[in-house]
C-alpha atoms as a PDB file:
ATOM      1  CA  UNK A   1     178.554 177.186 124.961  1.00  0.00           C
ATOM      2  CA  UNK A   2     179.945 180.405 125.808  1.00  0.00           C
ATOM      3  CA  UNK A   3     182.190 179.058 128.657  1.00  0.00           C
ATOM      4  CA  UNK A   4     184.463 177.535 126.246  1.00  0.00           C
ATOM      5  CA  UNK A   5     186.248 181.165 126.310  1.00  0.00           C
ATOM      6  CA  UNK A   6     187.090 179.767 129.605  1.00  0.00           C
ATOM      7  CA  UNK A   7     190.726 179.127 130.558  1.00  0.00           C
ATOM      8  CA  UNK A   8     192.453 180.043 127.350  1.00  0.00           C
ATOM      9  CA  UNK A   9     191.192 182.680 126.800  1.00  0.00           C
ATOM     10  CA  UNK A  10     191.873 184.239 130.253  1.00  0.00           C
ATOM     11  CA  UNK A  11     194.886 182.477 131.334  1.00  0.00           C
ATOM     12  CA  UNK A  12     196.295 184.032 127.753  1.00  0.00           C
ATOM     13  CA  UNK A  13     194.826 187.373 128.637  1.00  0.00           C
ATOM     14  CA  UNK A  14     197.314 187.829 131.737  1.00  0.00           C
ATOM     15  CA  UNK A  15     200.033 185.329 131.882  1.00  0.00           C
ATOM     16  CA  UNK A  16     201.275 186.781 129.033  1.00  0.00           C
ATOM     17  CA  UNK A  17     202.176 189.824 129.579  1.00  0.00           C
ATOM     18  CA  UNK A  18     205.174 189.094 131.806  1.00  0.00           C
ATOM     19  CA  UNK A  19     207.254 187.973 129.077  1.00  0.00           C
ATOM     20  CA  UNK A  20     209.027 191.284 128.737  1.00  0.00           C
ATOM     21  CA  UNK A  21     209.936 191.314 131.998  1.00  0.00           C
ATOM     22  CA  UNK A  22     213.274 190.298 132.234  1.00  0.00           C
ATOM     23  CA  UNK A  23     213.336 187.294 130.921  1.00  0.00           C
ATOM     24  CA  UNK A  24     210.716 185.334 129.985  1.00  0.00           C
ATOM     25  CA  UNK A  25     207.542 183.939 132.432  1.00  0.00           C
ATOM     26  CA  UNK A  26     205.045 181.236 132.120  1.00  0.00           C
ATOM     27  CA  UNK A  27     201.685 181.455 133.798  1.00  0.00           C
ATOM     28  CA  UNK A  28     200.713 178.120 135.874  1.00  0.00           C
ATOM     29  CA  UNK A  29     200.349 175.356 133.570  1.00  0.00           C
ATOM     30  CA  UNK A  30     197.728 173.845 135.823  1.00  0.00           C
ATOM     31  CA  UNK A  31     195.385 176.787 136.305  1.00  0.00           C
ATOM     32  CA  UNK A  32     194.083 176.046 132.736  1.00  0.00           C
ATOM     33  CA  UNK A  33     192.405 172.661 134.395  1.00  0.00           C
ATOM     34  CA  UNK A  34     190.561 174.519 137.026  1.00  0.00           C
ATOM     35  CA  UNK A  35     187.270 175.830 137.220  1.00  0.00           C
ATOM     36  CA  UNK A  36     186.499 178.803 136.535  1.00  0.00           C
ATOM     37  CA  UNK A  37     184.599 180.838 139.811  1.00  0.00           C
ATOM     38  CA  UNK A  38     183.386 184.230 138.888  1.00  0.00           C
ATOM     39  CA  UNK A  39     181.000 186.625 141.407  1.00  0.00           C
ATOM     40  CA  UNK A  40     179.823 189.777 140.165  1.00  0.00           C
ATOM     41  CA  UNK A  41     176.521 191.896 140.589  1.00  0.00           C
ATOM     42  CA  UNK A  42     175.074 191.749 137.299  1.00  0.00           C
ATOM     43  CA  UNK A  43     175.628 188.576 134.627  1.00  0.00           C
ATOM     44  CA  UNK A  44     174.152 188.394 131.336  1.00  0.00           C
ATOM     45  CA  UNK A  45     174.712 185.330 128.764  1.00  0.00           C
ATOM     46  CA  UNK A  46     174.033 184.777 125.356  1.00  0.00           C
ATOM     47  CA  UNK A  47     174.872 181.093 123.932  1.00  0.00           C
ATOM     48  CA  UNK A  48     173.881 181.978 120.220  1.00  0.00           C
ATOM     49  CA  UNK A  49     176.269 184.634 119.611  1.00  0.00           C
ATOM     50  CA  UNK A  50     178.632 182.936 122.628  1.00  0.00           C
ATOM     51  CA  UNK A  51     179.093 185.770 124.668  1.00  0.00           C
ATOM     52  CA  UNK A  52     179.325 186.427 128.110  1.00  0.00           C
ATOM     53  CA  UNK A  53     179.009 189.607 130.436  1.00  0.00           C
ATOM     54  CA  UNK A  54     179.575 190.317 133.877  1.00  0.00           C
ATOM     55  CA  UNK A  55     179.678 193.891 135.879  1.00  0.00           C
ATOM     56  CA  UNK A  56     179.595 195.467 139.227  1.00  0.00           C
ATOM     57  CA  UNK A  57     182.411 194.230 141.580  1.00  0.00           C
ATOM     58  CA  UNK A  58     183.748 191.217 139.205  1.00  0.00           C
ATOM     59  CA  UNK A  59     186.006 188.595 140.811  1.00  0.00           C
ATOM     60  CA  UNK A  60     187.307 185.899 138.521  1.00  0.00           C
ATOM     61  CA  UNK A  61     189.817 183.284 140.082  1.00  0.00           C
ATOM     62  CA  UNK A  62     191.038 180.136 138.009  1.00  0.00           C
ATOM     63  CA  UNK A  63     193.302 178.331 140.286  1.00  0.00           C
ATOM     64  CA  UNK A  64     196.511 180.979 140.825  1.00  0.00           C
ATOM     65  CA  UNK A  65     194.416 183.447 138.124  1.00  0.00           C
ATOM     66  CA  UNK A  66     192.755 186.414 140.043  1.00  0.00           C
ATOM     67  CA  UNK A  67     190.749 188.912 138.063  1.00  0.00           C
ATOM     68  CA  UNK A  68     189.422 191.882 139.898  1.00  0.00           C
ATOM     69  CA  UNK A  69     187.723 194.587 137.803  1.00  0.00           C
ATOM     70  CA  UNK A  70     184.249 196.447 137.486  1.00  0.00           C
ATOM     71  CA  UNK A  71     183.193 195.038 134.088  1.00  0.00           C
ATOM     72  CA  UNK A  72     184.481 191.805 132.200  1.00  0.00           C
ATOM     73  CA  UNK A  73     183.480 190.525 128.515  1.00  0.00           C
ATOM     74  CA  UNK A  74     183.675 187.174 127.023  1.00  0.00           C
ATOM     75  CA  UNK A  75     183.641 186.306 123.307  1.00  0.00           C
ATOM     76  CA  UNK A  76     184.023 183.652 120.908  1.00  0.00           C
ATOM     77  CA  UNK A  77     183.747 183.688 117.038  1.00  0.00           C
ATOM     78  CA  UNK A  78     182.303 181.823 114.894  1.00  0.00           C
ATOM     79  CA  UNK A  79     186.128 180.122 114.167  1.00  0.00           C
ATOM     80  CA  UNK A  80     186.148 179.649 117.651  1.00  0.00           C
ATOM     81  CA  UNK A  81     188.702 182.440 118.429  1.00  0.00           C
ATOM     82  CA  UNK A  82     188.371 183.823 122.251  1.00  0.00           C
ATOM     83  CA  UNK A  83     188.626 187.463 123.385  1.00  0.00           C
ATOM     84  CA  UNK A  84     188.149 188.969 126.532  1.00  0.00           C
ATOM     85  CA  UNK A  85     188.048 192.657 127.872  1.00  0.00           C
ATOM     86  CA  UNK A  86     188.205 193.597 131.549  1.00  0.00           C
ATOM     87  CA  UNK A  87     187.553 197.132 132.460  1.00  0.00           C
ATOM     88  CA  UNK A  88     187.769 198.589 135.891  1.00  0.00           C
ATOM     89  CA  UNK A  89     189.660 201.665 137.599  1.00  0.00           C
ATOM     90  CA  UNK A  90     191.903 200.174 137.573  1.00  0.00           C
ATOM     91  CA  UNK A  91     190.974 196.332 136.699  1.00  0.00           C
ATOM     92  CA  UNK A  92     193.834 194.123 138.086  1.00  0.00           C
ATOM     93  CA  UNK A  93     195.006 190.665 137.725  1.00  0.00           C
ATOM     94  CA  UNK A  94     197.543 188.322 139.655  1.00  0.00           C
ATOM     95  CA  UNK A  95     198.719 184.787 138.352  1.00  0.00           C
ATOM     96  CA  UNK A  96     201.640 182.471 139.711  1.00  0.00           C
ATOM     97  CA  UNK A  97     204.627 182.021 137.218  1.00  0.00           C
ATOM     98  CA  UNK A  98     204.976 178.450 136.181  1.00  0.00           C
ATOM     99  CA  UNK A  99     207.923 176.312 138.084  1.00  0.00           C
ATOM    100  CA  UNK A 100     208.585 179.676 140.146  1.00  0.00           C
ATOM    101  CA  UNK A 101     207.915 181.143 143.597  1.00  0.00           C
ATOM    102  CA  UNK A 102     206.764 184.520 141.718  1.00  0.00           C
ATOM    103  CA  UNK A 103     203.329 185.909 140.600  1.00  0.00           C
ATOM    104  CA  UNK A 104     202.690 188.201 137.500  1.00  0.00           C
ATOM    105  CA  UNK A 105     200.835 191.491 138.690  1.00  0.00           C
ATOM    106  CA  UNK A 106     199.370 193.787 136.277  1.00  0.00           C
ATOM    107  CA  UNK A 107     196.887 197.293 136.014  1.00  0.00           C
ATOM    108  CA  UNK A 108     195.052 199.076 133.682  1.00  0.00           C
ATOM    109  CA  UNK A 109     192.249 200.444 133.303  1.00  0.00           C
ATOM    110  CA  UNK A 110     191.207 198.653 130.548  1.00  0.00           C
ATOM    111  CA  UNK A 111     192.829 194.999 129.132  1.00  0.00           C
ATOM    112  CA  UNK A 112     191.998 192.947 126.058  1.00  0.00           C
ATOM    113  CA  UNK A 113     192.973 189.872 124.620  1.00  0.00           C
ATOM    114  CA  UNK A 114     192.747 189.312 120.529  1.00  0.00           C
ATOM    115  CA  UNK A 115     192.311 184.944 120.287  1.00  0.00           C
ATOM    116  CA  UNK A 116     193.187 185.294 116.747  1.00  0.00           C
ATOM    117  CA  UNK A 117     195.843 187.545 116.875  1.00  0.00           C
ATOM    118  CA  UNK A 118     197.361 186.121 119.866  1.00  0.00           C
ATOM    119  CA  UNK A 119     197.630 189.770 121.651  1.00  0.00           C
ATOM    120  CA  UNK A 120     197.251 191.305 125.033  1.00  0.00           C
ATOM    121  CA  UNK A 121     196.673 194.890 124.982  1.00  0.00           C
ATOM    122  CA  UNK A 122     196.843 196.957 128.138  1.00  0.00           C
ATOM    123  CA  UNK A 123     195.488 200.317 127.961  1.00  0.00           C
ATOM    124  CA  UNK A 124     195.649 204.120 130.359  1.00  0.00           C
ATOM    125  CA  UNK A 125     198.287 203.557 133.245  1.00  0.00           C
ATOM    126  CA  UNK A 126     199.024 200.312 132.184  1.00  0.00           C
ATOM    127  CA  UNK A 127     201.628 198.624 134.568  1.00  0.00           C
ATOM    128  CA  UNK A 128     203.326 195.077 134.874  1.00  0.00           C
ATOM    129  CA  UNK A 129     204.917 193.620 137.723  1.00  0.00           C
ATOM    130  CA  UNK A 130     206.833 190.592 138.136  1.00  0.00           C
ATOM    131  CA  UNK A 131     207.630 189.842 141.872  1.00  0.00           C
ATOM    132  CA  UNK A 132     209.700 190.585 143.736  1.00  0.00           C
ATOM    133  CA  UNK A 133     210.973 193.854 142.035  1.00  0.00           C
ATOM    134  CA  UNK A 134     210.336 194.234 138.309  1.00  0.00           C
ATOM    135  CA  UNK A 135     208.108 196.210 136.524  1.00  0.00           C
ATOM    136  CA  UNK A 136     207.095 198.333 133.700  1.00  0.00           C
ATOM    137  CA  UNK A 137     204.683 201.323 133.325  1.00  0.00           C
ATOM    138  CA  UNK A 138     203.358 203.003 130.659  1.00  0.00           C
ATOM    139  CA  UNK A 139     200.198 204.482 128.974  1.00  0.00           C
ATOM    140  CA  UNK A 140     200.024 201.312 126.726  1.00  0.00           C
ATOM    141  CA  UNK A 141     201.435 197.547 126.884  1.00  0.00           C
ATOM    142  CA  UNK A 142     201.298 194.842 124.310  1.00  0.00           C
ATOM    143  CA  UNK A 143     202.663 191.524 124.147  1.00  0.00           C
ATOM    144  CA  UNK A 144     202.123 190.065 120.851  1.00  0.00           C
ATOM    145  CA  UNK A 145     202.925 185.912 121.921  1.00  0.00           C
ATOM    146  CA  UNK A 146     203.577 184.977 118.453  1.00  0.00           C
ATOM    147  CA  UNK A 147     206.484 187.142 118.128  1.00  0.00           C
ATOM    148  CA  UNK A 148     207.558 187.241 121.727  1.00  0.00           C
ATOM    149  CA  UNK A 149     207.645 191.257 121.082  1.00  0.00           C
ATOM    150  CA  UNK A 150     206.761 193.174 124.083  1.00  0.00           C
ATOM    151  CA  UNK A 151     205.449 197.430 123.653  1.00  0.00           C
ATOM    152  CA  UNK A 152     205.661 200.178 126.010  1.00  0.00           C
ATOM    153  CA  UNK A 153     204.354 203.468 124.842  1.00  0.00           C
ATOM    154  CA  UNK A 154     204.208 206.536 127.435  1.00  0.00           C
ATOM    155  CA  UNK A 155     201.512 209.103 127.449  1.00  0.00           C
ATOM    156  CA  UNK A 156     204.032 211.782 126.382  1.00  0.00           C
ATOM    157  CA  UNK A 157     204.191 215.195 128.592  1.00  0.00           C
ATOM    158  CA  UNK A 158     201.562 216.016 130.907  1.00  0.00           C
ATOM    159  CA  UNK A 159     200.637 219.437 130.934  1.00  0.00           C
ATOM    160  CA  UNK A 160     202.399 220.934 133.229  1.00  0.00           C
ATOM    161  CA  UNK A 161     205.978 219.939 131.558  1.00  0.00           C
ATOM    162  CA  UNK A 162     206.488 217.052 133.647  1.00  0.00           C
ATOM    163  CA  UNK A 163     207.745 213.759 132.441  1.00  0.00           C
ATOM    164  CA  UNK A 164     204.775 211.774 134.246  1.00  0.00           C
ATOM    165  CA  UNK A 165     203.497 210.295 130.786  1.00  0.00           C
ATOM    166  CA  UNK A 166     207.085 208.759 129.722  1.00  0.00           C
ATOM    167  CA  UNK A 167     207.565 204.607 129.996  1.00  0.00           C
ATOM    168  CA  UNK A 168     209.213 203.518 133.662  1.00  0.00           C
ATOM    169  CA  UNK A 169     210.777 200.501 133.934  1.00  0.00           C
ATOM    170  CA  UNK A 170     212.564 198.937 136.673  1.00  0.00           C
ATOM    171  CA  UNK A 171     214.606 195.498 135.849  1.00  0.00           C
ATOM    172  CA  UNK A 172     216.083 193.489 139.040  1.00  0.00           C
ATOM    173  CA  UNK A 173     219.617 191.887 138.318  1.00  0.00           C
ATOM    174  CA  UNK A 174     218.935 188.025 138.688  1.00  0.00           C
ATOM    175  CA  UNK A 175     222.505 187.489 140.023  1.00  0.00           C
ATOM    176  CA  UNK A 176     222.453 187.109 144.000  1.00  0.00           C
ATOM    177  CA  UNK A 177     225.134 188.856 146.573  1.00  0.00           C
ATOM    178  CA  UNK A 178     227.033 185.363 146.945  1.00  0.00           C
ATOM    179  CA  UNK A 179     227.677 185.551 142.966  1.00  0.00           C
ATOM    180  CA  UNK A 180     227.715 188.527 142.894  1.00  0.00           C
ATOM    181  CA  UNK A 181     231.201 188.909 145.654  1.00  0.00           C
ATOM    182  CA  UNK A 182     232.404 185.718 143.875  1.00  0.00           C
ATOM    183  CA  UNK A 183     232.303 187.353 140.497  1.00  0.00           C
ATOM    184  CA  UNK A 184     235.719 188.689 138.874  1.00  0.00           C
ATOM    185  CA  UNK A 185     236.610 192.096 137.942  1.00  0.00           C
ATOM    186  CA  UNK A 186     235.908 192.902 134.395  1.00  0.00           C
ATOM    187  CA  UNK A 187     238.156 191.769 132.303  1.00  0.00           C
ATOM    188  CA  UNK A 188     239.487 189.332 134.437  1.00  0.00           C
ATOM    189  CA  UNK A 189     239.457 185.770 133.497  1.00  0.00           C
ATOM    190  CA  UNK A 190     237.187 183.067 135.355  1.00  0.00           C
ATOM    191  CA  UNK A 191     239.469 180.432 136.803  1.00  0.00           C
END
C-alpha cells in the first residue's frame, strides 16, 4: 500500500538535513510511530504503482514533523525504496531534535528525498535552521546520510554584481557566558 512511504520516508526527508549544522542532530525518534495526518485540496492515489499525490494547501504533521507546502509526492519502488518531493513557494518543514529542546527548520522551494541513495536534496533558496541561532543558506543543500557529508552551493552573482547568490552561514558557539568567563586565556593551562 502506498502509505508504507509513510514515516521513513518523510521523517528522512527533513530530519536530516540538520546534520551540518554544527554538530550533528537527530530528528524525534518517536515521530516515526505516529500517524501520519495530511489535509490538502486535491489527493490522488495509486496502490499499483504505490504512489501518492497531494496539492493545494498541503499540511503533513507526524508527531513533531510539520510539512507545509503547495504540492507533495509519494513513491515507492518496486525494491521498496521511498522518495518524496514537496514543492511549494517556499515549501517548509519543522521537526523537534531528538533528546533536545530545539527544532530543525528548513525552506526551499522544492525538496526531495532519494530512499535508495539515502539523500535529501534542497533546491532554489534553500535554507536550514537549527534553533535557536544556526543556519545555512544557499541555492542548493544536500545531506548525503551515508556519508554524513553536508553541500552548500550558492547561486553565484546576481545580476546586478551583488553577492546575493553566495552560501550564508551563521554557526552559534555552543559554549555559554558562565564557561565562557571561566575559560583561560589562550595558552594558558587549565588548572
Amino acid at each position: 500500500m502506498w502509505l508504507a512511504l509513510r514515516s521513513n520516508c518523510i521523517s528522512a526527508i527533513f530530519c536530516a538535513c540538520g546534520l551540518g549544522l554544527a554538530g550533528p542532530t537527530q530528528a524525534e525518534r518517536a515521530d516515526r510511530a505516529k500517524p501520519i495526518n495530511l489535509e490538502s485540496d486535491r489527493m490522488r492515489v495509486d496502490d499499483v504503482h504505490k504512489t501518492g499525490v497531494f496539492e493545494g494547501k498541503v499540511v503533513m504533521t507526524q508527531g513533531t514533523l510539520s510539512i507545509h507546502a503547495d504540492k507533495v509526492t509519494l513513491r515507492q519502488d518496486q525494491d521498496g525504496y521511498q522518495y518524496g518531493s514537496a514543492s511549494g513557494n517556499p515549501a517548509t518543514f519543522r521537526q523537534k531534535r531528538d533528546g533536545a529542546n530545539e527544532y530543525i527548520e528548513g525552506e526551499a522551494e522544492r525538496i526531495e528525498y532519494d530512499g535508495k541513495l539515502d539523500r535529501v536534496e534542497f533546491f532554489n533558496r534553500a535554507r536550514l535552521k537549527r534553533e535557536p541561532a544556526d543556519e545555512v543558506r544557499g541555492n542548493y543543500i544536500s545531506y548525503d546520510s551515508r556519508t554524513e557529508h553536508f553541500t552548500v552551493t550558492g547561486g553565484g552573482q546576481s545580476a546586478s554584481g551583488s553577492s546575493e547568490g553566495r552560501v550564508r552561514a551563521v554557526i552559534q558557539p555552543r559554549n555559554t557566558t558562565d564557561e565562557a568567563e571561566t575559560a583561560p586565556a589562550p595558552g594558558v593551562p587549565k588548572r
